[in-house]
C-alpha atoms as a PDB file:
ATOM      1  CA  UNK A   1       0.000   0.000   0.000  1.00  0.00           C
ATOM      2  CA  UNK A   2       1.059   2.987  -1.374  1.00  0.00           C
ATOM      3  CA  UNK A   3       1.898   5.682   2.154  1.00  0.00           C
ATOM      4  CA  UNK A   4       1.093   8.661  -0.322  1.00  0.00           C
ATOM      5  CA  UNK A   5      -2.499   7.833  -1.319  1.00  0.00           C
ATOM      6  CA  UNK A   6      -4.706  10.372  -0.639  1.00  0.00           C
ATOM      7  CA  UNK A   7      -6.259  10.791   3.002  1.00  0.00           C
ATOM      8  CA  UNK A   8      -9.436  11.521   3.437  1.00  0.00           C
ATOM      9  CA  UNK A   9     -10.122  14.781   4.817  1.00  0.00           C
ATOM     10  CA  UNK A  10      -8.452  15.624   7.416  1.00  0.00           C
ATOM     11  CA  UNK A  11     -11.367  17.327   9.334  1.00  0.00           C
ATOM     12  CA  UNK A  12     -13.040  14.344   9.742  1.00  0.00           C
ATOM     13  CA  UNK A  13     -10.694  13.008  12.110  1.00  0.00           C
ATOM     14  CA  UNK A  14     -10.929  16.287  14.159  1.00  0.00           C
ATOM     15  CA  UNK A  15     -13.305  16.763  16.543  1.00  0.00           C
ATOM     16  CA  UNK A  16     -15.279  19.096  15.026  1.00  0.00           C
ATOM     17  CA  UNK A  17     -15.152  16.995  11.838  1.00  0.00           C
ATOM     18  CA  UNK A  18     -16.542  14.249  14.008  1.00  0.00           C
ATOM     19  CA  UNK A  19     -19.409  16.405  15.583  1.00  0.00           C
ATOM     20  CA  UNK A  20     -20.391  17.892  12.020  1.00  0.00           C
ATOM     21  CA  UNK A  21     -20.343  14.276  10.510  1.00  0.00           C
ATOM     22  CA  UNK A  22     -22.959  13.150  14.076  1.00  0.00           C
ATOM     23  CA  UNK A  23     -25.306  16.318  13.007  1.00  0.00           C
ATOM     24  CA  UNK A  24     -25.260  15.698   9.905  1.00  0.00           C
ATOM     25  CA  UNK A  25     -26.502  12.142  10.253  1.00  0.00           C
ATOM     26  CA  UNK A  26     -29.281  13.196  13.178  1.00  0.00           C
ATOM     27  CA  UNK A  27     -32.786  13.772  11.790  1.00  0.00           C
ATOM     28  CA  UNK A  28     -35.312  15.547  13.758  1.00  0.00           C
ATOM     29  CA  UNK A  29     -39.030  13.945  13.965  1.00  0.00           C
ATOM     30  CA  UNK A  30     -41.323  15.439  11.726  1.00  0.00           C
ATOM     31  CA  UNK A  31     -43.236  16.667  14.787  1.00  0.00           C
ATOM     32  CA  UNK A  32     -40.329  19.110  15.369  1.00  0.00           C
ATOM     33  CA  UNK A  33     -39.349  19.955  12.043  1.00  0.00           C
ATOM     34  CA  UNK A  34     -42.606  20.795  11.830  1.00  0.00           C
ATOM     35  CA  UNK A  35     -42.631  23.067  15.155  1.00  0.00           C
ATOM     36  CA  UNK A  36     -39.108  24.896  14.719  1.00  0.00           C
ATOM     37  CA  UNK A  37     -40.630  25.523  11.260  1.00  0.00           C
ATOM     38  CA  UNK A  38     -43.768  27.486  13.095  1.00  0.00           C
ATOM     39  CA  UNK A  39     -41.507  29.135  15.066  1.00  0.00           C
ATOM     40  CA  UNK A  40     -39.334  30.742  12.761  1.00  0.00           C
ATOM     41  CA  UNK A  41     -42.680  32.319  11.061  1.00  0.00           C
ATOM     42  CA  UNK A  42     -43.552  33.221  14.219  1.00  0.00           C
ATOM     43  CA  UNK A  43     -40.180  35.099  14.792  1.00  0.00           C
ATOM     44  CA  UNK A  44     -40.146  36.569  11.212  1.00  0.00           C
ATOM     45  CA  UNK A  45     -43.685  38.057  11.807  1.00  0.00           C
ATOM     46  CA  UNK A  46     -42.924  39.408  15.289  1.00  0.00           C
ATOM     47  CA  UNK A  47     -39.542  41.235  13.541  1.00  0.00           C
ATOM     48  CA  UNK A  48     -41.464  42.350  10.202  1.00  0.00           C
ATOM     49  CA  UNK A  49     -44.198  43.823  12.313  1.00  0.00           C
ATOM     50  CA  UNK A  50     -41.636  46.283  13.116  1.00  0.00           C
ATOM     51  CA  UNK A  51     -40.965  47.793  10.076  1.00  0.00           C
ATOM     52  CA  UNK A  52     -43.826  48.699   7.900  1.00  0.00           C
ATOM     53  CA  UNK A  53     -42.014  49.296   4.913  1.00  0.00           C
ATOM     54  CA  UNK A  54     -40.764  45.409   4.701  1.00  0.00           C
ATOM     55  CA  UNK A  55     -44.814  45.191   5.368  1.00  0.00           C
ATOM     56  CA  UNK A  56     -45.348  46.738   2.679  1.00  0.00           C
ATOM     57  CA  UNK A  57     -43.138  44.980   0.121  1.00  0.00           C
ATOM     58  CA  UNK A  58     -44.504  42.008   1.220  1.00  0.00           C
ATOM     59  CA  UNK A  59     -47.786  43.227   0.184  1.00  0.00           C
ATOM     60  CA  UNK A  60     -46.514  43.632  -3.310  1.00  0.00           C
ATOM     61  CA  UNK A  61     -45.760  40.019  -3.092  1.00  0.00           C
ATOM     62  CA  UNK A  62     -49.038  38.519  -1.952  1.00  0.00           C
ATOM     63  CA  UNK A  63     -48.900  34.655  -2.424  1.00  0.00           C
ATOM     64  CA  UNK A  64     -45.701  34.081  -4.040  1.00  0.00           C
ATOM     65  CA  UNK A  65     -44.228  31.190  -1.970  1.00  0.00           C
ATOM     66  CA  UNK A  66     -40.388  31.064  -1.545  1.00  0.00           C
ATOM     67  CA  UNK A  67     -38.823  28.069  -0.971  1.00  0.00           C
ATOM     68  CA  UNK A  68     -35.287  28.539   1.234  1.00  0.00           C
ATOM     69  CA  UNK A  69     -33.339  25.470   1.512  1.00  0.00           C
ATOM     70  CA  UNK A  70     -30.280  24.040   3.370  1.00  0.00           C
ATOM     71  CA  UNK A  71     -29.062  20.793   3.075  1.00  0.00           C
ATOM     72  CA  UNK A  72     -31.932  18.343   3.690  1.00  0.00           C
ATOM     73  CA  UNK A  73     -33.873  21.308   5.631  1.00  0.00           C
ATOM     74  CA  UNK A  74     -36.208  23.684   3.855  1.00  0.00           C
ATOM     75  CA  UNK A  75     -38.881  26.126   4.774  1.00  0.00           C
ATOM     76  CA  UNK A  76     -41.438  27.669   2.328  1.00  0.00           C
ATOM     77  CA  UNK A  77     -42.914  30.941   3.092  1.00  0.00           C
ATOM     78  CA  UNK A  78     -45.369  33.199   1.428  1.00  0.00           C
ATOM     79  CA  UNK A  79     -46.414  37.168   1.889  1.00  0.00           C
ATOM     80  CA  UNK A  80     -49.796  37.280   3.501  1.00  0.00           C
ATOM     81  CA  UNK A  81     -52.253  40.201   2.813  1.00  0.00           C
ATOM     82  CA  UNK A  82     -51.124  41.605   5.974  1.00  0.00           C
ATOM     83  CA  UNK A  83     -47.695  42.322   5.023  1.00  0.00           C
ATOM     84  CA  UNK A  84     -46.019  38.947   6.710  1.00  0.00           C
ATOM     85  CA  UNK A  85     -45.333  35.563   6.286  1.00  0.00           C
ATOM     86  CA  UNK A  86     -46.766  32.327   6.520  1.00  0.00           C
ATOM     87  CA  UNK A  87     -46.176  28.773   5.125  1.00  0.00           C
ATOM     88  CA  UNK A  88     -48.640  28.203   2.314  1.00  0.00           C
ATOM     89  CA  UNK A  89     -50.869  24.921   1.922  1.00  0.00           C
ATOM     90  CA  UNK A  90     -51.572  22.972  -0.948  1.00  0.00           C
ATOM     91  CA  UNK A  91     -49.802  22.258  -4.293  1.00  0.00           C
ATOM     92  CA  UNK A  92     -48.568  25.626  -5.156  1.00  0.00           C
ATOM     93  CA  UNK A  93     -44.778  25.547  -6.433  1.00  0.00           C
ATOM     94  CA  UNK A  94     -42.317  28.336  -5.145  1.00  0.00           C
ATOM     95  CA  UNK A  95     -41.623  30.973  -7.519  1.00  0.00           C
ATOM     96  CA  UNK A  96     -38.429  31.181  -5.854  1.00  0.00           C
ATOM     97  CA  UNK A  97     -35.761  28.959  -4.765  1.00  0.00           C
ATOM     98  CA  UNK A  98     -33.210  30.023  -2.523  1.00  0.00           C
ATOM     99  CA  UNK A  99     -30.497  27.164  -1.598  1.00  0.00           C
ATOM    100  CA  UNK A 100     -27.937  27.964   0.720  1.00  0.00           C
ATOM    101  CA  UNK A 101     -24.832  26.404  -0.297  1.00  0.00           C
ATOM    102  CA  UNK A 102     -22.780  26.254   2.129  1.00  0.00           C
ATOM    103  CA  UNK A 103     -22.993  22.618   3.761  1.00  0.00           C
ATOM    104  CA  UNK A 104     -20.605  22.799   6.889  1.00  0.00           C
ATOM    105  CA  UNK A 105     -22.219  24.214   9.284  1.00  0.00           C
ATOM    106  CA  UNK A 106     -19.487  25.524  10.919  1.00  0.00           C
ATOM    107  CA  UNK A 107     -18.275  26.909   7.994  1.00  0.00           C
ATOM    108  CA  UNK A 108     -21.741  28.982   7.680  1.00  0.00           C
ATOM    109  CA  UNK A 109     -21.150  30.041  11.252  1.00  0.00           C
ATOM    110  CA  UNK A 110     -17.598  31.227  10.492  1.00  0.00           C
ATOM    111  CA  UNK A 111     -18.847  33.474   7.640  1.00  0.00           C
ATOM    112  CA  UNK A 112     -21.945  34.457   9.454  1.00  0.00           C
ATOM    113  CA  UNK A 113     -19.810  35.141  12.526  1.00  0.00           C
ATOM    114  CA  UNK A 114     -17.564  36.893  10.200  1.00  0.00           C
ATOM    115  CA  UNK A 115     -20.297  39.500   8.780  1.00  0.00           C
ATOM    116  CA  UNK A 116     -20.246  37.795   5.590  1.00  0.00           C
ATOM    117  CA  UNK A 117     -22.920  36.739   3.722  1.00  0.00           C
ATOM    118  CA  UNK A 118     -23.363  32.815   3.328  1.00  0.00           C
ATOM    119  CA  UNK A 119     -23.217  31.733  -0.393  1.00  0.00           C
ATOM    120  CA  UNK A 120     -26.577  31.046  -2.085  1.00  0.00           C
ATOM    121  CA  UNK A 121     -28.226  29.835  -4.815  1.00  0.00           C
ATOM    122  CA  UNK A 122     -31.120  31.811  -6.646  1.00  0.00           C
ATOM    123  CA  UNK A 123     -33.361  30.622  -9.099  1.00  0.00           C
ATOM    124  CA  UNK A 124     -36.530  32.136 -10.267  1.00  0.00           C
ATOM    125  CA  UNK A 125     -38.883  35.060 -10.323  1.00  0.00           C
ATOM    126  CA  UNK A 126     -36.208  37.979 -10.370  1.00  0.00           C
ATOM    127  CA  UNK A 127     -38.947  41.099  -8.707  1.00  0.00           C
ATOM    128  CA  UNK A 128     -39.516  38.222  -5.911  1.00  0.00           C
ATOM    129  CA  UNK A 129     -35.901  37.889  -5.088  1.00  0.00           C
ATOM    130  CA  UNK A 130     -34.971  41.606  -4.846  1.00  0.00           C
ATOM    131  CA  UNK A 131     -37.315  41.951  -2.380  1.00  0.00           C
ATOM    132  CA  UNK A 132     -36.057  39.167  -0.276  1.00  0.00           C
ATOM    133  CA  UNK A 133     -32.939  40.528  -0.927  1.00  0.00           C
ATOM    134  CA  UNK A 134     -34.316  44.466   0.378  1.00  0.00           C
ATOM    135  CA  UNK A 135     -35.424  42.244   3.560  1.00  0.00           C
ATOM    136  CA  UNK A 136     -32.018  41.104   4.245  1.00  0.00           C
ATOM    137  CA  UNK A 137     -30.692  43.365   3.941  1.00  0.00           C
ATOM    138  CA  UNK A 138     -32.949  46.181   5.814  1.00  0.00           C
ATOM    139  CA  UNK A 139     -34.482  44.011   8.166  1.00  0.00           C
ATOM    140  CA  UNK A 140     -33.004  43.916  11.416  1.00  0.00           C
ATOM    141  CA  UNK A 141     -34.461  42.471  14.787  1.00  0.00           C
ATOM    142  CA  UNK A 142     -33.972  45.159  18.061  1.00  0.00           C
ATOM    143  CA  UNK A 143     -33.030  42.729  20.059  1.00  0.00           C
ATOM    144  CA  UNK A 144     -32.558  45.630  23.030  1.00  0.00           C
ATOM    145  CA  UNK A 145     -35.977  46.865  22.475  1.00  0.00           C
ATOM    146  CA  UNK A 146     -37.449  43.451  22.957  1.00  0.00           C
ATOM    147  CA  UNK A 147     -35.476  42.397  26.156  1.00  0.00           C
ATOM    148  CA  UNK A 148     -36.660  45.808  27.754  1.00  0.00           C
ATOM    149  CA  UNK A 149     -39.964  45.271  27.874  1.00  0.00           C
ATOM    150  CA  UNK A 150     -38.746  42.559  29.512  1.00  0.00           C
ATOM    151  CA  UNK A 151     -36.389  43.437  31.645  1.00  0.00           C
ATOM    152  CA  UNK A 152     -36.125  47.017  31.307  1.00  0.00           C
ATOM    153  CA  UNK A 153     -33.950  49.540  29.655  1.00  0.00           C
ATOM    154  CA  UNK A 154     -30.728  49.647  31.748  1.00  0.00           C
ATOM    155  CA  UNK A 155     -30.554  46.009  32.221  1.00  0.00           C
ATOM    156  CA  UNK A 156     -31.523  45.134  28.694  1.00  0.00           C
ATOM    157  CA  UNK A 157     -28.304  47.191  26.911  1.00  0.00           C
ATOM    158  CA  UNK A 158     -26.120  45.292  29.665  1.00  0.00           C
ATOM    159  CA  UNK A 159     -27.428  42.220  28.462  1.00  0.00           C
ATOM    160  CA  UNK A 160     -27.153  43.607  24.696  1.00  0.00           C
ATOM    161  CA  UNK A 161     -23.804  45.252  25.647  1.00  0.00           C
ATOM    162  CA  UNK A 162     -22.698  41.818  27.330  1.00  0.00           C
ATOM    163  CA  UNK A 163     -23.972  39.042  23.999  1.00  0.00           C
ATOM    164  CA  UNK A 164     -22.150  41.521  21.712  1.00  0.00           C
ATOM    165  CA  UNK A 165     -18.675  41.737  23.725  1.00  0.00           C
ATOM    166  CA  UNK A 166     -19.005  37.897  23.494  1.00  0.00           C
ATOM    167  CA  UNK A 167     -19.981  37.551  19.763  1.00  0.00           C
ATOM    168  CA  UNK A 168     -16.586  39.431  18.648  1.00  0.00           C
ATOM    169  CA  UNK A 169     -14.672  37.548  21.012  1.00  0.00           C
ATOM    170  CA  UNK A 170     -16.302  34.243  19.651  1.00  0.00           C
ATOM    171  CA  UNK A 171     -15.698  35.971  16.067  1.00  0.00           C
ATOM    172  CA  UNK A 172     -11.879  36.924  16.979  1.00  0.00           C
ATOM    173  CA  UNK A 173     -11.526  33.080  18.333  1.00  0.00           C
ATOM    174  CA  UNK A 174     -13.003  31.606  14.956  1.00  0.00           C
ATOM    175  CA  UNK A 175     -10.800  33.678  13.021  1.00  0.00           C
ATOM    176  CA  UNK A 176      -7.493  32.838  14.845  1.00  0.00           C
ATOM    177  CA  UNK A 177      -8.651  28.948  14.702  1.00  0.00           C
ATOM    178  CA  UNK A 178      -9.562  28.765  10.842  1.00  0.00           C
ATOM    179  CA  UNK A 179      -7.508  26.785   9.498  1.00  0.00           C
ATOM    180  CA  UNK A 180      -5.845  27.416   5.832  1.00  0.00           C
ATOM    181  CA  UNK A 181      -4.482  24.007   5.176  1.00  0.00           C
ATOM    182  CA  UNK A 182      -4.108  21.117   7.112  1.00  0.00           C
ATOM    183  CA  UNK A 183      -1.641  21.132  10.145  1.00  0.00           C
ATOM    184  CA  UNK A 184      -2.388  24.860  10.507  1.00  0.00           C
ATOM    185  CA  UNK A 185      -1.555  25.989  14.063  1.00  0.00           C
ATOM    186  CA  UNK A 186      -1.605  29.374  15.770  1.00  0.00           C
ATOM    187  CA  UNK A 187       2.179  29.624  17.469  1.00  0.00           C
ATOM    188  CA  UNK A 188       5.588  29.922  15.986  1.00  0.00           C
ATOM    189  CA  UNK A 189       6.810  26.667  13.752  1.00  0.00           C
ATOM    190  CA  UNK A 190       9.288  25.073  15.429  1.00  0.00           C
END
């Protein structure tokens, strides 16, 4: 046997190779695919409610399901009347596809972490998918503003203050840590 044959990837010996490979073979019942999915419309709606103008964009877009996929997960939403979203029943096909290409998902962290956009895939009714693409990128969810009507105002920015100290310091750790080739290490080479 021939010691330079090619290895398999080397990340799926690490341990986060290991853990992506477990997740990736882990399906979720139905039941809560089903539930996470309700909640994420449920989240959308509470953030679009927000900002009228996304509302009314939406409006524009009355019916037109979208289809926004991941791997083996997918959602399909549609604009409602009232300006928001909801997952359409029946037959209808999405006029618009939107598959997110990135599979690792650490990888998608790492460039979501990063402030970049993941890499996607977008196929179909052009009008449709510049207004997705307004939403994301006017759309934002006041995370502060919801927490202090909670909480209240002082304590909410701590807690605001507080998540976004520790996403750039979870941003600065997954930048030091990506690796550029195999046997990448952050100290000196000896």
């Amino acid at each position: 046997m021939n010691s330079e044959s090619p290895n398999p990837s080397t990340s799926s010996r690490s341990p986060l190779g290991m853990l992506q490979s477990l997740l990736g073979s882990v399906r979720p019942p139905e039941w809560v695919v089903d539930e996470v999915q309700n909640r994420v419309v449920l989240f959308l709606n509470h953030v679009l409610m927000q900002e009228p103008q996304a509302q009314q964009r939406l409006r524009r877009q009355l019916g037109k399901p979208v289809r926004v996929a991941w791997g083996d997960f997918h959602l399909t939403l549609a604009p409602t009347a009232a300006g928001l979203l909801e997952r359409p029943t029946g037959d209808r096909q999405p006029e618009l596809h939107v598959t997110v290409t990135q599979t690792s998902p650490f990888a998608l962290a790492q460039q979501v972490l990063g402030g970049e956009r993941p890499n996607v895939d977008i196929q179909g009714d052009v009008q449709l998918a510049a207004e997705v693409a307004w939403l994301v990128d006017n759309v934002r969810w006041d995370v502060e503003e919801d927490l202090s009507r909670i909480v209240g105002d002082a304590a909410a920015h701590t807690l605001v203050g507080g998540a976004k100290s520790a996403a750039a310091g979870l941003k600065a750790f997954v930048g030091r840590r990506s690796p550029t080739e195999p046997g990448h290490s952050d100290g000196p080479s000896a």
